[in-house]
Protein backbone atom coordinates (compact mmCIF):
# COMPACT_ATOMS: atom_id res chain seq x y z
CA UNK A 1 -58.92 -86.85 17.15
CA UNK A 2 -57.70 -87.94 13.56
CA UNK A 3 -57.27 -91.48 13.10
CA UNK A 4 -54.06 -93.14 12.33
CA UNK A 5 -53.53 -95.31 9.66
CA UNK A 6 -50.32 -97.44 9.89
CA UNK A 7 -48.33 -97.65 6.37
CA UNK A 8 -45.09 -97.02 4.95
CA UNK A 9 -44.70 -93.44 5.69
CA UNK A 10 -46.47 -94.10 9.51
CA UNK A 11 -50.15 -92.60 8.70
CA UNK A 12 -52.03 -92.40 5.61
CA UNK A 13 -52.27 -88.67 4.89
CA UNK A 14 -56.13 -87.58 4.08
CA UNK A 15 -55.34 -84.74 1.88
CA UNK A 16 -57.87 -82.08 1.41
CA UNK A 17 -58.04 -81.25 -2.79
CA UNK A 18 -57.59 -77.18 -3.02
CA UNK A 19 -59.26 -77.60 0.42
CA UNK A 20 -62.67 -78.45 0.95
CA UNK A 21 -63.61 -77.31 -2.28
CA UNK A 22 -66.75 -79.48 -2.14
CA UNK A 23 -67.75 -77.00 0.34
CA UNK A 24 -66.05 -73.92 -0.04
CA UNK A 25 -64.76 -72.12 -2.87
CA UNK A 26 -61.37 -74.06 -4.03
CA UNK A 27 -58.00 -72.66 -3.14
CA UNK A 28 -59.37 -69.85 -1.23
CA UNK A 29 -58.09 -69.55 2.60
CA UNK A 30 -61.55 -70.36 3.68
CA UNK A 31 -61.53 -73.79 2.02
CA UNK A 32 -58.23 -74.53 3.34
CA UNK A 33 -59.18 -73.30 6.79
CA UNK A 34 -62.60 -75.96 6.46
CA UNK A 35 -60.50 -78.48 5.63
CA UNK A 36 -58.53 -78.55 8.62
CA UNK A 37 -61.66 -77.87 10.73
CA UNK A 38 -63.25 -81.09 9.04
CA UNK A 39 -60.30 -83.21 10.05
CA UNK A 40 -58.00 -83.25 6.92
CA UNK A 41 -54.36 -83.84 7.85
CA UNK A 42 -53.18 -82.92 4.82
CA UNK A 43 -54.00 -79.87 1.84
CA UNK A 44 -53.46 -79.59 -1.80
CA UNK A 45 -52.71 -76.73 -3.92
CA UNK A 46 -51.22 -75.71 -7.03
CA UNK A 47 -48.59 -72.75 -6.59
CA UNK A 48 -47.38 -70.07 -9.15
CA UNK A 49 -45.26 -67.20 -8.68
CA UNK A 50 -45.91 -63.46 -9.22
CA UNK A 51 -44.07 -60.74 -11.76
CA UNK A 52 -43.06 -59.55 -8.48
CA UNK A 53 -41.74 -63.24 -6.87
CA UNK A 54 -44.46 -64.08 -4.56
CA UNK A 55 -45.48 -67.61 -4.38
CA UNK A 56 -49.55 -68.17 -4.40
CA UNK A 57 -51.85 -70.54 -4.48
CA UNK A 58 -54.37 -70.80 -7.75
CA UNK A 59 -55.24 -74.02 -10.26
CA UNK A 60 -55.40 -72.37 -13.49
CA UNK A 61 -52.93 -69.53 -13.44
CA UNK A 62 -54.44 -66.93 -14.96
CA UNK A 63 -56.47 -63.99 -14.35
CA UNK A 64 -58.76 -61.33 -15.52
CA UNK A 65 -62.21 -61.49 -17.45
CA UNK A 66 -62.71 -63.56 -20.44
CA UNK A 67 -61.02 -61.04 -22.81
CA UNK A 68 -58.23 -60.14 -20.92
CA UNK A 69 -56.76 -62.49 -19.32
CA UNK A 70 -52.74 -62.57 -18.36
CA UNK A 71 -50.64 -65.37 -17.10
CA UNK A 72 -50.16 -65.23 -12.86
CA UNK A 73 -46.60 -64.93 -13.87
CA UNK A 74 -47.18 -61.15 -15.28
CA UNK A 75 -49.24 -60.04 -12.73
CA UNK A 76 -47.77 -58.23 -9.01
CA UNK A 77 -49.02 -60.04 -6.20
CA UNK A 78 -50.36 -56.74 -4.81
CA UNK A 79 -52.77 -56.87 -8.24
CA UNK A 80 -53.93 -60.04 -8.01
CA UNK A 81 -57.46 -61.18 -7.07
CA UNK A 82 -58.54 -60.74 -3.49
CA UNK A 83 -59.18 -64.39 -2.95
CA UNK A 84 -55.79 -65.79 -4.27
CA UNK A 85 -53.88 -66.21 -1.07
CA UNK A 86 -49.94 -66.53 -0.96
CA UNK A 87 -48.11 -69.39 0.39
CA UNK A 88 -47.47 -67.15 3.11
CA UNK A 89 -50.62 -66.22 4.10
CA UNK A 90 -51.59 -69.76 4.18
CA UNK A 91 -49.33 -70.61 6.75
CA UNK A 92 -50.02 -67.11 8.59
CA UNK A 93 -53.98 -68.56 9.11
CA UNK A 94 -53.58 -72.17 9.35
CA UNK A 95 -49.48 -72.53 10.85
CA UNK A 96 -48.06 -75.87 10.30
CA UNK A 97 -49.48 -79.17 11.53
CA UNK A 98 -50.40 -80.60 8.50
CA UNK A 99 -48.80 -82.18 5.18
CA UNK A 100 -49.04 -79.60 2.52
CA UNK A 101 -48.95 -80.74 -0.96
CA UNK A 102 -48.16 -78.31 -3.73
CA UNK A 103 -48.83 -79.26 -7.98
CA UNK A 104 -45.30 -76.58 -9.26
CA UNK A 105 -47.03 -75.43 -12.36
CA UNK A 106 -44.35 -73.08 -12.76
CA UNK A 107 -40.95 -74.15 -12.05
CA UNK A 108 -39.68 -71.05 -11.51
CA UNK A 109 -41.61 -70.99 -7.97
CA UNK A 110 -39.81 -74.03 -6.57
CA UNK A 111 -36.90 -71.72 -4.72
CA UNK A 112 -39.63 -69.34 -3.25
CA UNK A 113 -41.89 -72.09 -1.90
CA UNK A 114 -39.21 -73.77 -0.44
CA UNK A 115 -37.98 -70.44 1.40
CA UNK A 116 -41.17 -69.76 2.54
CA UNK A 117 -41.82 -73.33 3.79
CA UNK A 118 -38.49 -73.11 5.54
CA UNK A 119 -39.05 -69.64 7.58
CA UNK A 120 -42.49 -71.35 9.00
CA UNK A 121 -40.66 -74.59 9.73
CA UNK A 122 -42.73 -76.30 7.28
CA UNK A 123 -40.31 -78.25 4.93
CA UNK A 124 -40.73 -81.50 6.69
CA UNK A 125 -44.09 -81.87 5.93
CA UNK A 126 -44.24 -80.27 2.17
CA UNK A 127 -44.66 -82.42 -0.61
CA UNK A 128 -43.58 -81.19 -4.22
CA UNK A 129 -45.51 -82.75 -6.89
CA UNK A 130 -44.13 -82.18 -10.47
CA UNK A 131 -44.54 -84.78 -13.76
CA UNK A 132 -41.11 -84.15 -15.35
CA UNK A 133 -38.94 -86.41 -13.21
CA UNK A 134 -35.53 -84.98 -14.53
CA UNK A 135 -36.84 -81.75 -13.00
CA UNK A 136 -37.67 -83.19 -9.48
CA UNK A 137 -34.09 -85.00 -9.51
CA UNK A 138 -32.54 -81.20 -10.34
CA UNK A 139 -35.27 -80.04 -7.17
CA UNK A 140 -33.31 -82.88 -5.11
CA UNK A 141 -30.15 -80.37 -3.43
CA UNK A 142 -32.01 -77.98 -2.89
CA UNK A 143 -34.06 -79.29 0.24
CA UNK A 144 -33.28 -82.26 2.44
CA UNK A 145 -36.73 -82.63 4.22
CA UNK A 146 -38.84 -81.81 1.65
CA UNK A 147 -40.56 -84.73 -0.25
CA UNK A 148 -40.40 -85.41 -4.10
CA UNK A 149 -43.50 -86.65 -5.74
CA UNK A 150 -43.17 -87.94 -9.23
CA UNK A 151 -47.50 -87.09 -10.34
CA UNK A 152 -47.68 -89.66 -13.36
CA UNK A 153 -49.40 -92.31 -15.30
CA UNK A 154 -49.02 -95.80 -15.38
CA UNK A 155 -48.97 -95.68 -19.19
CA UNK A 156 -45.87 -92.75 -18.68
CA UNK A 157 -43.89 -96.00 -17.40
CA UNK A 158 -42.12 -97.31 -20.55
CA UNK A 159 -40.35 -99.96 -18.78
CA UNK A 160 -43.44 -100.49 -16.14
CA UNK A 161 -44.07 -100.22 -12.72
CA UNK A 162 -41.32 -101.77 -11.50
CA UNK A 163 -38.50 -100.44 -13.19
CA UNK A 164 -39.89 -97.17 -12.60
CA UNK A 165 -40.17 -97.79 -8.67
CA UNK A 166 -36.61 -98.36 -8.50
CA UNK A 167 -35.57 -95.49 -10.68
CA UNK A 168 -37.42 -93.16 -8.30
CA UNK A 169 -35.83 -94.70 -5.44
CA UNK A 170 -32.25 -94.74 -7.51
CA UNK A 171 -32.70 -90.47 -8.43
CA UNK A 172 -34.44 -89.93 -4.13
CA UNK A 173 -37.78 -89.04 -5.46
CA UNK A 174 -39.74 -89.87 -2.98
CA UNK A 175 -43.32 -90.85 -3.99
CA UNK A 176 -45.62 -91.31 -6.83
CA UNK A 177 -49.05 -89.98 -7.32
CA UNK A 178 -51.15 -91.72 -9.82
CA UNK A 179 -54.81 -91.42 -10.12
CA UNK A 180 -57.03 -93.61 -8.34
CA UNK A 181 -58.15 -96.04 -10.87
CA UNK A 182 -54.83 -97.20 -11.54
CA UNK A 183 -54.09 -98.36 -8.00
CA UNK A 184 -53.90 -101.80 -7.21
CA UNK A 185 -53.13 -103.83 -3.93
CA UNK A 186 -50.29 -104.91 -6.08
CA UNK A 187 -49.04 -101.66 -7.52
CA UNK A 188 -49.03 -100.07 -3.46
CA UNK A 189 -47.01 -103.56 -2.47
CA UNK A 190 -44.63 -103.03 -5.11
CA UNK A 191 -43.77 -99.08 -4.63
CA UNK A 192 -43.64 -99.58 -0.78
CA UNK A 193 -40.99 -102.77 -1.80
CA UNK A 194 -39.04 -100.19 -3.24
CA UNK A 195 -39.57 -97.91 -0.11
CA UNK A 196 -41.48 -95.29 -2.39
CA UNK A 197 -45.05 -93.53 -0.77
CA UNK A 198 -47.83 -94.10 -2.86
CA UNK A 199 -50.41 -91.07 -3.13
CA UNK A 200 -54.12 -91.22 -5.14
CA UNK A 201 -56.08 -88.54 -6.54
CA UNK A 202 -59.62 -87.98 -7.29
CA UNK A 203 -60.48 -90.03 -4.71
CA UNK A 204 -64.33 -88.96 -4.62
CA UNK A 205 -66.62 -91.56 -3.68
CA UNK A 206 -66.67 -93.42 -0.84
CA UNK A 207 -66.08 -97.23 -2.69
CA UNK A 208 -63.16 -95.50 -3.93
CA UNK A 209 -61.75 -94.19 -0.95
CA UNK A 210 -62.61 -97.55 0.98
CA UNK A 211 -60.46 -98.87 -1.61
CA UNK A 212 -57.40 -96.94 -1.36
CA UNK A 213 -56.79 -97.38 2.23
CA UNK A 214 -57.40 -101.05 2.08
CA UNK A 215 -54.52 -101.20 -0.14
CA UNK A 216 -52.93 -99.49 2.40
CA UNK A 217 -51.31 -96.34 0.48
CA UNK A 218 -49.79 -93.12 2.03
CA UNK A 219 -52.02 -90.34 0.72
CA UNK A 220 -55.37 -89.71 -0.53
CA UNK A 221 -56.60 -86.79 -2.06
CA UNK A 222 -60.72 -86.10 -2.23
CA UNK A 223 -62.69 -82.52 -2.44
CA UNK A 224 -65.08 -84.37 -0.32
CA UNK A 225 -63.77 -84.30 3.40
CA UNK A 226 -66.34 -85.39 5.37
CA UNK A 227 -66.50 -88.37 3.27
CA UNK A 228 -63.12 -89.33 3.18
CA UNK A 229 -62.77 -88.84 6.82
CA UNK A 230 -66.17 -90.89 7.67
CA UNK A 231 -64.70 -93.50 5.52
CA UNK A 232 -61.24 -93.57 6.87
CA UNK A 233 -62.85 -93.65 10.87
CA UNK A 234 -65.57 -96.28 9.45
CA UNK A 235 -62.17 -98.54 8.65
CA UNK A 236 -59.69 -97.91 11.24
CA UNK A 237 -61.78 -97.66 14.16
């Protein structure tokens, strides 16, 4: 049984980072698959969409050999890699009882994921993670239950922390993702103040896990599964 950890969104979501790519090869169906299996409640991806309009899951977004390489974006799905899986066929092997967090590298996706989300009855528990936060306030219409996730820097806030908490909560954007070193027990307190979910990335050790959920924020993201979810029992046993 996962544990539960009580915070502003109800449980901190252990996210697994392109799955369990500590252990498996990264955003391949098999990593995503272990990642579950090791207890994750949550996975990570980035998403891009094909020539042909097929969302899929892949960090860099391109293909080919070192000379010929082309942009995702150019390529059919049906030419693609072998071990590039769709959004689709992610659901299709692990269904739906998880958060699903998905990096839009290309904007042009954000229609198609959120179709596809919505024929598995998934939108509920996807999270959109984009840096440009005029472009998640256009995303905003265009889905009710899934989440907004402004993925930022603290040094990105002109007008600080604050300011920028309430903007978020001002344009319904609802979370920010910052990377782990520049969480504080202060900077989670002041988000959740302005009812905003607070995510970290690169969470890879286990200090720096232990850290994060003391602070008590909503999502943590780590290629290293069986560590974060030692940690996370260790703590809220």
């Amino acid at each position: 049984m996962n544990p539960q950890f009580p915070t502003l969104g109800g449980a901190t979501v252990l996210f697994a980072h392109r799955g369990a790519r500590a252990h498996a090869p990264d955003n391949t169906l098999e990593a995503f698959t272990l990642g579950l299996r090791l207890g994750a409640t949550g996975l990570e991806s980035d998403v891009w969409v094909t020539a042909d309009g097929v969302a899929v899951l892949d960090h860099d977004g391109v293909v080919g050999g070192a000379f010929r390489r082309k942009p995702i974006a150019a390529v059919n799905r049906c030419d693609l890699p072998a071990h590039i899986p769709s959004l689709a066929e992610l659901y299709e092997e692990c269904g739906r009882e998880y958060q699903l967090s998905l990096d839009i590298k290309d904007p042009n996706v954000t229609q198609e994921v959120l179709r596809v989300a919505e024929i598995f009855r998934a939108s509920d528990r996807l999270w959109l993670c984009h840096p440009d936060l005029n472009r998640l306030e256009s995303w905003r219409g265009l889905s009710r239950d899934a989440k907004l996730v402004h993925s930022t820097r603290l040094a990105a806030m002109p007008y600080g922390a604050e300011r920028h908490a309430a903007q978020l909560r001002t344009s319904g954007i609802d979370a920010v993702n910052l990377h782990q070193g520049e969480w504080s027990a202060g900077q989670v307190t002041l988000f959740h103040r302005f009812t905003r979910l607070t995510l970290g990335w690169d969470a890879q050790y286990e200090r720096t896990i232990t850290a994060l959920l003391n602070m008590g924020i909503d999502g943590v993201f780590s290629d290293h599964v069986d560590r974060m979810l030692d940690v996370a029992a260790e703590i809220f046993s």
